[in-house]
C-alpha atoms as a PDB file:
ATOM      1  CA  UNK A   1     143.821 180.521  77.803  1.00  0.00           C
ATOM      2  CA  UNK A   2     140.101 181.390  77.088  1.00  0.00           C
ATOM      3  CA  UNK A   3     137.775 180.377  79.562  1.00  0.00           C
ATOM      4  CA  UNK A   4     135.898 178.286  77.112  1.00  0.00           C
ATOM      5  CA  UNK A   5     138.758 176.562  75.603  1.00  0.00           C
ATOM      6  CA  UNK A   6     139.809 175.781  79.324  1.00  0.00           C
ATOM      7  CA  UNK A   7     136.920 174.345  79.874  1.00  0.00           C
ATOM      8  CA  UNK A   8     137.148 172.333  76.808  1.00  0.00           C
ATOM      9  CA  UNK A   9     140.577 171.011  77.381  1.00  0.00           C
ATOM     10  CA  UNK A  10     139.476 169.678  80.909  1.00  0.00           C
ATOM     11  CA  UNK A  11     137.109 167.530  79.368  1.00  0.00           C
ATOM     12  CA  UNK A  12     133.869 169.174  80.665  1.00  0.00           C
ATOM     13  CA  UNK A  13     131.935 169.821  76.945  1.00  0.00           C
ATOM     14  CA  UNK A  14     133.052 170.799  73.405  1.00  0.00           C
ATOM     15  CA  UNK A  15     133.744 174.085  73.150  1.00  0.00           C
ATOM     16  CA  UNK A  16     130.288 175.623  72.113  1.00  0.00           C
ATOM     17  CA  UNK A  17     128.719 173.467  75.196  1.00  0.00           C
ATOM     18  CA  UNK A  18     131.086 175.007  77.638  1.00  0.00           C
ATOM     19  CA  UNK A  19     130.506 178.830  75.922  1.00  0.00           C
ATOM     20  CA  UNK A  20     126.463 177.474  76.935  1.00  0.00           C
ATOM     21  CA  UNK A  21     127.571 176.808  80.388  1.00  0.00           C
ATOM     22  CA  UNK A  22     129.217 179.906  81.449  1.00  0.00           C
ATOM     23  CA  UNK A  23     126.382 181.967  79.871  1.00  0.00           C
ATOM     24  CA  UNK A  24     124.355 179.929  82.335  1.00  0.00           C
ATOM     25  CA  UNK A  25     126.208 181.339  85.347  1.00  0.00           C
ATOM     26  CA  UNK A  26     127.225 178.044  86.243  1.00  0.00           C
ATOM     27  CA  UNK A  27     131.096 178.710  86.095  1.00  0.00           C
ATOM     28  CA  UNK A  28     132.937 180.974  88.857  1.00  0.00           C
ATOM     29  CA  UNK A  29     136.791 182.063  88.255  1.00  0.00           C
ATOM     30  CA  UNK A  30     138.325 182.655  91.844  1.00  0.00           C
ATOM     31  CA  UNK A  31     134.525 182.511  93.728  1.00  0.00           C
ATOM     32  CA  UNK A  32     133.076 184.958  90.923  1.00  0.00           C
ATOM     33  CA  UNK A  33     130.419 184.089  88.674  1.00  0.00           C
ATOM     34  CA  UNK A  34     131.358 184.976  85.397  1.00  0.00           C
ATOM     35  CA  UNK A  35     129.947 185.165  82.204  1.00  0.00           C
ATOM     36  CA  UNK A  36     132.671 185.577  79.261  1.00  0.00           C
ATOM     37  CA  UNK A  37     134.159 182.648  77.538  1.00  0.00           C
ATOM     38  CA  UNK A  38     136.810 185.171  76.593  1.00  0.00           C
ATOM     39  CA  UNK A  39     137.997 185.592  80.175  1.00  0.00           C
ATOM     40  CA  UNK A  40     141.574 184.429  80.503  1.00  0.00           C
ATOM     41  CA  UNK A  41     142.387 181.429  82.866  1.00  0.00           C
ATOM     42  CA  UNK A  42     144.850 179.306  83.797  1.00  0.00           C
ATOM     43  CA  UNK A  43     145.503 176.405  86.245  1.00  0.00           C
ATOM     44  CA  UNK A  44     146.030 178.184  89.252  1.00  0.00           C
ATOM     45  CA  UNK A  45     143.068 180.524  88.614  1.00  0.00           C
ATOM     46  CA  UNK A  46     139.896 177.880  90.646  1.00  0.00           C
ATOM     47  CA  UNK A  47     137.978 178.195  87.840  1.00  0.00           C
ATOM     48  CA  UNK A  48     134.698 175.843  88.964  1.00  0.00           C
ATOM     49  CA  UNK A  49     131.787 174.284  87.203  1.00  0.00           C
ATOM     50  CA  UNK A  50     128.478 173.976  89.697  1.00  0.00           C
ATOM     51  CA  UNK A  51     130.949 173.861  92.711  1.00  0.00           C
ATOM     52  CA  UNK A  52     133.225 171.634  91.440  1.00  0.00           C
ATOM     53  CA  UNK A  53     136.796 172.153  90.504  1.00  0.00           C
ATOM     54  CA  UNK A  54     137.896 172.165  86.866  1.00  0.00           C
ATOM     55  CA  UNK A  55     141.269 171.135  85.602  1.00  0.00           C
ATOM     56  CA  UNK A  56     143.005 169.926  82.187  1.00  0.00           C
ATOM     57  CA  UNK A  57     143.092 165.873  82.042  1.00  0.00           C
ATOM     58  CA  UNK A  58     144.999 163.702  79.584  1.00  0.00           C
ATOM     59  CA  UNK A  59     143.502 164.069  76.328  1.00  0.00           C
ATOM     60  CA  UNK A  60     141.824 160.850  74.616  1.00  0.00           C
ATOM     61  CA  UNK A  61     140.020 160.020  71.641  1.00  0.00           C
ATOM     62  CA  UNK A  62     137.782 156.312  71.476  1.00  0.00           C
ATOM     63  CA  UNK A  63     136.451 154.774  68.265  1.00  0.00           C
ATOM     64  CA  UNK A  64     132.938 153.382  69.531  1.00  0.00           C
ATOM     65  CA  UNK A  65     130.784 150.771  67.305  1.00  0.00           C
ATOM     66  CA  UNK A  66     127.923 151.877  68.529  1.00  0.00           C
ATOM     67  CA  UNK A  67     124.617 149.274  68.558  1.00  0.00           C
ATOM     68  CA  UNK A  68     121.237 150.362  67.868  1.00  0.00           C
ATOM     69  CA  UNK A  69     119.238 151.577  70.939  1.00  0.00           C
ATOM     70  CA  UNK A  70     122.171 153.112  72.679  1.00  0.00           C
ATOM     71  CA  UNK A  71     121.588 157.329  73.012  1.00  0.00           C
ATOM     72  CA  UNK A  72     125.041 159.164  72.014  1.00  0.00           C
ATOM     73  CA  UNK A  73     124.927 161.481  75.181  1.00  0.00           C
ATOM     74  CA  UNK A  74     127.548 161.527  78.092  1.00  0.00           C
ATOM     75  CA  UNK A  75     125.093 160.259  80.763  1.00  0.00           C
ATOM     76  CA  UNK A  76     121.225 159.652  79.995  1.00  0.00           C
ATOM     77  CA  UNK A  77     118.447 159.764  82.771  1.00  0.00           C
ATOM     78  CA  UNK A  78     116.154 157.114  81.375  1.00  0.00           C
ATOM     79  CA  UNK A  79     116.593 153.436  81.283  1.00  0.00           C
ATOM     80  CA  UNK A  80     118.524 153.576  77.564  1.00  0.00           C
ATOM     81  CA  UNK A  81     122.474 152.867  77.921  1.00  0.00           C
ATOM     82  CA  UNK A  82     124.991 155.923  76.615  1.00  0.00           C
ATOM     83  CA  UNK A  83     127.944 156.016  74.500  1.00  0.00           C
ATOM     84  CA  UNK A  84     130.105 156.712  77.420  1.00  0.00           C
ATOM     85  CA  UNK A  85     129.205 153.564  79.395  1.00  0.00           C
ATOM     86  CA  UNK A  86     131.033 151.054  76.826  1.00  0.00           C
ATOM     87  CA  UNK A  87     134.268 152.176  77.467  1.00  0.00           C
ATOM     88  CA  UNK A  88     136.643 151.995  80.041  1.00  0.00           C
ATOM     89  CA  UNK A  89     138.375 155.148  80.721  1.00  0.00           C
ATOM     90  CA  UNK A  90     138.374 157.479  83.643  1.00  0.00           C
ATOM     91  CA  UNK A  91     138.261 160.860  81.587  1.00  0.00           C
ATOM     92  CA  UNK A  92     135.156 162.660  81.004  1.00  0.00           C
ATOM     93  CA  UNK A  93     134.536 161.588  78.292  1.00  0.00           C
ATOM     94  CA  UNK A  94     131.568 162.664  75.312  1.00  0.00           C
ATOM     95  CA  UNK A  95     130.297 162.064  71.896  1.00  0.00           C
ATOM     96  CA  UNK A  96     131.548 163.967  69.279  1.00  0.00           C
ATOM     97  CA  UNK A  97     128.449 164.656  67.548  1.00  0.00           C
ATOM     98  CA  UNK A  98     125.415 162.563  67.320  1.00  0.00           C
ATOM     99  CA  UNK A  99     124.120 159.067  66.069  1.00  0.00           C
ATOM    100  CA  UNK A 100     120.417 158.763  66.598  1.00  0.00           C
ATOM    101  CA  UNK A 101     119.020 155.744  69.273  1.00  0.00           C
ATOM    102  CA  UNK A 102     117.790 153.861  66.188  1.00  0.00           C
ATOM    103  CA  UNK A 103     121.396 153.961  64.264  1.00  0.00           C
ATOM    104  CA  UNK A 104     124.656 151.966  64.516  1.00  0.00           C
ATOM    105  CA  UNK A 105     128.413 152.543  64.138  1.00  0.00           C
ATOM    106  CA  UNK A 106     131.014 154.717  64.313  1.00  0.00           C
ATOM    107  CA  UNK A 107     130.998 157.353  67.142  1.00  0.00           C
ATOM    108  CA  UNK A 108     133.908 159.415  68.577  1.00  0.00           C
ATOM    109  CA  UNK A 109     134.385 159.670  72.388  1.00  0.00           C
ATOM    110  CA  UNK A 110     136.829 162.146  73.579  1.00  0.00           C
ATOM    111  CA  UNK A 111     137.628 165.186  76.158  1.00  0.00           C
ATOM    112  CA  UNK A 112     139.155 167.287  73.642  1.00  0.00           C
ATOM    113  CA  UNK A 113     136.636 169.670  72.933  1.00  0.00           C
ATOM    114  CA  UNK A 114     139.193 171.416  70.306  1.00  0.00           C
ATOM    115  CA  UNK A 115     139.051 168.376  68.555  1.00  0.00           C
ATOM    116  CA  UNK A 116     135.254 167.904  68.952  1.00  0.00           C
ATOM    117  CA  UNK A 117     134.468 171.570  67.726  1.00  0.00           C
ATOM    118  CA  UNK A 118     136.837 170.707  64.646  1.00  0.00           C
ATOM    119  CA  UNK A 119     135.093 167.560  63.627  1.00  0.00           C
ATOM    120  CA  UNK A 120     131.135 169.225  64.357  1.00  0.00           C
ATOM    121  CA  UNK A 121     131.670 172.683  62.966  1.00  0.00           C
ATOM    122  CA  UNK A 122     129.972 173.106  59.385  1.00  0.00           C
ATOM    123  CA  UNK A 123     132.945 175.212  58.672  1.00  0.00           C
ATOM    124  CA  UNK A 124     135.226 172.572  58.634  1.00  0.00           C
ATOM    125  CA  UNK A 125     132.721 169.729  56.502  1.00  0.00           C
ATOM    126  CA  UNK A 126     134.229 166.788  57.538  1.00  0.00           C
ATOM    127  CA  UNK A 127     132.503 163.940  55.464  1.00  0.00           C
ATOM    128  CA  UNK A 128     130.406 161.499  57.392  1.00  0.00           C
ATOM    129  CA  UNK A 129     129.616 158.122  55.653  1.00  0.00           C
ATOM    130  CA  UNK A 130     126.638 155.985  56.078  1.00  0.00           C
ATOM    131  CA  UNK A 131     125.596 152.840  55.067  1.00  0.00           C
ATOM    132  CA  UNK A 132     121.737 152.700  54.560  1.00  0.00           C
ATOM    133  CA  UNK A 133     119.458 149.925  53.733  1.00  0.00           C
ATOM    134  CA  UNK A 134     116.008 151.367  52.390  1.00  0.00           C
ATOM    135  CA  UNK A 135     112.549 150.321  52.264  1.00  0.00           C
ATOM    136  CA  UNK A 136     112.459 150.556  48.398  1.00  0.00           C
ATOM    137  CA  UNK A 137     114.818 149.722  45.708  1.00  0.00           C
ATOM    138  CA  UNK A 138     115.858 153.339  44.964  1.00  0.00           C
ATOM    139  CA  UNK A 139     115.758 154.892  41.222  1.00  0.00           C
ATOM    140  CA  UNK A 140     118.703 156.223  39.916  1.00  0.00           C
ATOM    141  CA  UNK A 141     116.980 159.911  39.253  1.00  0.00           C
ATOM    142  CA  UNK A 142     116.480 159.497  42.950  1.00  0.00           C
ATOM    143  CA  UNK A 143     119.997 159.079  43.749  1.00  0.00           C
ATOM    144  CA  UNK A 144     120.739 161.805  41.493  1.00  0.00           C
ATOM    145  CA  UNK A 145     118.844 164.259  43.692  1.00  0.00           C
ATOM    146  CA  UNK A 146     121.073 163.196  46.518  1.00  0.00           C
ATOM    147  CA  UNK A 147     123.598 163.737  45.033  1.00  0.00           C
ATOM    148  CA  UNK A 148     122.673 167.787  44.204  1.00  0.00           C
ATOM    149  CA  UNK A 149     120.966 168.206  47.646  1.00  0.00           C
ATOM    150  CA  UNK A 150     117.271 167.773  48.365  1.00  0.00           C
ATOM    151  CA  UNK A 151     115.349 170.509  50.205  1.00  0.00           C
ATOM    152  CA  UNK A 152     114.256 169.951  53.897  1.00  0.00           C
ATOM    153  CA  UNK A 153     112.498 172.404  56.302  1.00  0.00           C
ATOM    154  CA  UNK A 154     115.535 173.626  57.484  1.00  0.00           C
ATOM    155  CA  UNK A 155     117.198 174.038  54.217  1.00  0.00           C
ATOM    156  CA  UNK A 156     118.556 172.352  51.109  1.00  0.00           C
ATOM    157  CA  UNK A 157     121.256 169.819  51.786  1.00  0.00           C
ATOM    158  CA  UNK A 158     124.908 170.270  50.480  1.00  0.00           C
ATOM    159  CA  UNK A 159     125.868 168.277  47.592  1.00  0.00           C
ATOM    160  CA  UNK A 160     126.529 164.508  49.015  1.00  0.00           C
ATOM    161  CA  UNK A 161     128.608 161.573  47.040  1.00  0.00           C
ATOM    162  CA  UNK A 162     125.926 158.391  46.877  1.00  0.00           C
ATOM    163  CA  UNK A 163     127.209 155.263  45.896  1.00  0.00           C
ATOM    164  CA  UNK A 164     124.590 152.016  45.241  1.00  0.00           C
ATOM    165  CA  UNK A 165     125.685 149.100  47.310  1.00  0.00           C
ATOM    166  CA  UNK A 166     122.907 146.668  46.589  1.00  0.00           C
ATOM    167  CA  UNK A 167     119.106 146.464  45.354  1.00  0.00           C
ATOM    168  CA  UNK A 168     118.419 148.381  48.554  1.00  0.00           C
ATOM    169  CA  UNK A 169     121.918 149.235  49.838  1.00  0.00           C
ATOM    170  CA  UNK A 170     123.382 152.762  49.291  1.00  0.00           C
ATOM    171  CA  UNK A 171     126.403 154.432  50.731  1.00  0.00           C
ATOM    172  CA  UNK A 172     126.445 158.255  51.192  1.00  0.00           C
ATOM    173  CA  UNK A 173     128.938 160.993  52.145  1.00  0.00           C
ATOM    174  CA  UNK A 174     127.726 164.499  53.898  1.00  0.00           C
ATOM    175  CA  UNK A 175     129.394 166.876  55.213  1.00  0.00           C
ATOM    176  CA  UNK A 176     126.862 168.583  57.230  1.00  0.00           C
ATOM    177  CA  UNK A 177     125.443 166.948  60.645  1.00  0.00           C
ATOM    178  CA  UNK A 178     121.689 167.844  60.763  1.00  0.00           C
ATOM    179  CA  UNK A 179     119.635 166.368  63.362  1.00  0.00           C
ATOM    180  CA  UNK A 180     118.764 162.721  61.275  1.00  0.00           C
ATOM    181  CA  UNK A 181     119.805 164.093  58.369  1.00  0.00           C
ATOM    182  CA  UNK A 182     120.410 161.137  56.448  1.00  0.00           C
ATOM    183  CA  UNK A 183     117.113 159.669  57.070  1.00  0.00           C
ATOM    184  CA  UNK A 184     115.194 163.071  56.230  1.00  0.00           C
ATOM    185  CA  UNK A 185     117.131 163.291  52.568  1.00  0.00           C
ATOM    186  CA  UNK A 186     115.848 159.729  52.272  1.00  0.00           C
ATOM    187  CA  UNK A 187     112.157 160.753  53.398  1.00  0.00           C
ATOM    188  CA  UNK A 188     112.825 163.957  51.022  1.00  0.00           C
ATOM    189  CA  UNK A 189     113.115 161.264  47.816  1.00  0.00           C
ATOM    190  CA  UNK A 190     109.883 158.998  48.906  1.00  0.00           C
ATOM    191  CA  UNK A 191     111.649 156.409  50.268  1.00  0.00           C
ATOM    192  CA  UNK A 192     112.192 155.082  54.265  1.00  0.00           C
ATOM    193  CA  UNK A 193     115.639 153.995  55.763  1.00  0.00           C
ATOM    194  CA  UNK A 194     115.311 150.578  57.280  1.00  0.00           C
ATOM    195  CA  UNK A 195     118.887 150.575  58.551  1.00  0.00           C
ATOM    196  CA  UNK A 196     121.694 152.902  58.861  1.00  0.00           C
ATOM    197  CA  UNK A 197     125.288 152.131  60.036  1.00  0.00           C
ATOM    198  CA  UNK A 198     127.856 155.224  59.804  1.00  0.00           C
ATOM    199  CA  UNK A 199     131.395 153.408  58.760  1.00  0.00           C
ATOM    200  CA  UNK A 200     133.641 156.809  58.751  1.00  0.00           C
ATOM    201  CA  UNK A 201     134.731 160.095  59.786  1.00  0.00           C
ATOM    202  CA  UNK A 202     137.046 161.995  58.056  1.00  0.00           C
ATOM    203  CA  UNK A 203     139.679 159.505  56.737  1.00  0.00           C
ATOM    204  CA  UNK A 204     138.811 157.131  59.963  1.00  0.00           C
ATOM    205  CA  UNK A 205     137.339 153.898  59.034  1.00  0.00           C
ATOM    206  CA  UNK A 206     134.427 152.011  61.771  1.00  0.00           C
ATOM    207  CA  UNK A 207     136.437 148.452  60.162  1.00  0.00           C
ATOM    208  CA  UNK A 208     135.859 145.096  61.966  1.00  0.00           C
ATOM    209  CA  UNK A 209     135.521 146.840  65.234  1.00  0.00           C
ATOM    210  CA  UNK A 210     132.306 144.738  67.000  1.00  0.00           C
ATOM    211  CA  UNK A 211     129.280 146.498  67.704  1.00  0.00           C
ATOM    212  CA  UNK A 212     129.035 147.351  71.312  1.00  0.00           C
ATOM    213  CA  UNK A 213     133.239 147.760  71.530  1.00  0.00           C
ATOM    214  CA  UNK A 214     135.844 150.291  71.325  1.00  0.00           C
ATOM    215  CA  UNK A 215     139.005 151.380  71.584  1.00  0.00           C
ATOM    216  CA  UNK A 216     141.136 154.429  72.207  1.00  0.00           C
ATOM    217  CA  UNK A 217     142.754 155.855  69.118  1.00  0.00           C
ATOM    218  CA  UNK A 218     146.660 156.119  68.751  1.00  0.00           C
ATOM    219  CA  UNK A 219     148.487 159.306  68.381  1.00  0.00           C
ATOM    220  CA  UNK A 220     148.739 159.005  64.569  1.00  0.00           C
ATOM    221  CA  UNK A 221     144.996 158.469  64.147  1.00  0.00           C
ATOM    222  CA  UNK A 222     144.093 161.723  65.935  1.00  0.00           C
ATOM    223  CA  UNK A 223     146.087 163.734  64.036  1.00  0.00           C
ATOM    224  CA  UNK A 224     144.645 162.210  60.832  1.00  0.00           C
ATOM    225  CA  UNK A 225     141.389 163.079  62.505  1.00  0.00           C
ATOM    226  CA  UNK A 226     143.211 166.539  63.239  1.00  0.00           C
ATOM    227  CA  UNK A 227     144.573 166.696  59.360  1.00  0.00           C
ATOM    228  CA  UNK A 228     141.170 166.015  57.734  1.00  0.00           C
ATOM    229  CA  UNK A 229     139.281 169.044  59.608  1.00  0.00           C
ATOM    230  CA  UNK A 230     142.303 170.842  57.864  1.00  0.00           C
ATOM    231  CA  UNK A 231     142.193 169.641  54.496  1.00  0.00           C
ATOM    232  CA  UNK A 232     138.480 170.454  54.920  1.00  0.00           C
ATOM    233  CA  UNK A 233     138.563 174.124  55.785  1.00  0.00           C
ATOM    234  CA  UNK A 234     140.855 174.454  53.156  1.00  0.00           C
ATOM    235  CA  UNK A 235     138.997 173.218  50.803  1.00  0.00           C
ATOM    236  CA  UNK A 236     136.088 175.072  51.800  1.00  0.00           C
ATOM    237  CA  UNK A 237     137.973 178.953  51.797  1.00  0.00           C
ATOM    238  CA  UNK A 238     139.521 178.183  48.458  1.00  0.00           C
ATOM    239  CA  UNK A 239     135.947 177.131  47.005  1.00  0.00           C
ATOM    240  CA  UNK A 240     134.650 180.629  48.424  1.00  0.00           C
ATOM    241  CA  UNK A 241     137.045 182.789  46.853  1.00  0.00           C
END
């Protein structure tokens, strides 16, 4: 197995973390430093991260209801509570993606950075959907732009489904994960998001799951999680041809 995916299936980062890692120097195979996420490994090959020894875990995969104020990283310095610290699991576990401090709702947990790169990587375009409340009762020429993709400084945003909830209340679909995306395409049309809940990933609903809980996901949910990275690519190759 590749050094990188080894990492990965050991639960130390997703896949592109751990390629970050050993181009650090902070990964030895047998005592050696080394610096190729290509280089074949197995279990009886000491592969170490900072010292410590690395070996494949059980895989798991948590649905998280994340509340506003929690950071989506595996461990945080500051004062601020992480993801991983509302759930009870001895894995090393980490977020599949990100949900900014000031959001709420659904957030993967898992150690399977196969899974994780699957679910992250723009190849694959899972769809993401939010809930937003904004500060304005949007127009529906405004919505319409959403819908095409609005232009932000680092790019213009794929086409995204937009649905109007309430006076203020819009659901929308991306399948891109920018840094605050869905807040900057709302900025991008004049208007400020007041709230913002995500309530699915792929086919995987956030349902009546309290904020603040979560729970580990069953064998047939991951491998809808699994299917709809699939379904995605597909969609995606036969689109370019």
């Amino acid at each position: 197995m590749r050094l990188a995916k080894y990492l990965a299936h050991s639960g130390v980062a997703s896949r592109r973390a751990s390629e970050e890692l050993i181009a650090a120097g902070r990964v030895t195979v047998s005592g050696q430093v080394v610096r190729d996420p290509a280089r074949g490994v197995n279990e009886s090959s000491d592969v170490r991260l900072d010292g410590r020894p690395v070996a494949p875990e059980p895989l798991e995969v948590w649905l998280l209801n994340k509340p506003k104020g929690v950071v989506s990283t595996a461990r945080e310095p500051g004062r601020r509570r992480a993801v991983t610290d509302l759930v009870s699991s001895e894995a090393r576990l980490y977020p599949v993606g990100r949900l900014d401090a000031d959001s709420s709702g659904l957030i993967l947990l898992t150690n399977d950075g196969e899974l994780a790169n699957r679910l992250t990587h723009p190849r694959y375009e899972v769809p993401k959907a939010y809930r937003a409340e904004l500060r304005r009762p949007p127009a529906d020429r405004d919505l319409r732009r959403l819908q095409r993709g609005v232009e932000l400084d680092d790019g213009t945003t794929l086409p995204a489904r937009v649905e109007r909830l309430g006076e203020r209340e819009v659901e929308i679909t991306i399948r891109e994960g920018r840094n605050r995306q869905v807040r900057r395409m709302v900025e991008a049309i004049g208007n400020e998001v007041t709230r913002l809940e995500r309530i699915r990933v792929g086919s995987l609903e956030l349902g009546d799951l309290a904020p603040g809980s979560g729970r580990r996901l069953d064998p047939d949910e991951v491998e809808r999680l699994w299917e709809d990275a699939r379904s995605m690519s597909g969609t995606r190759e036969r689109r370019e041809r």
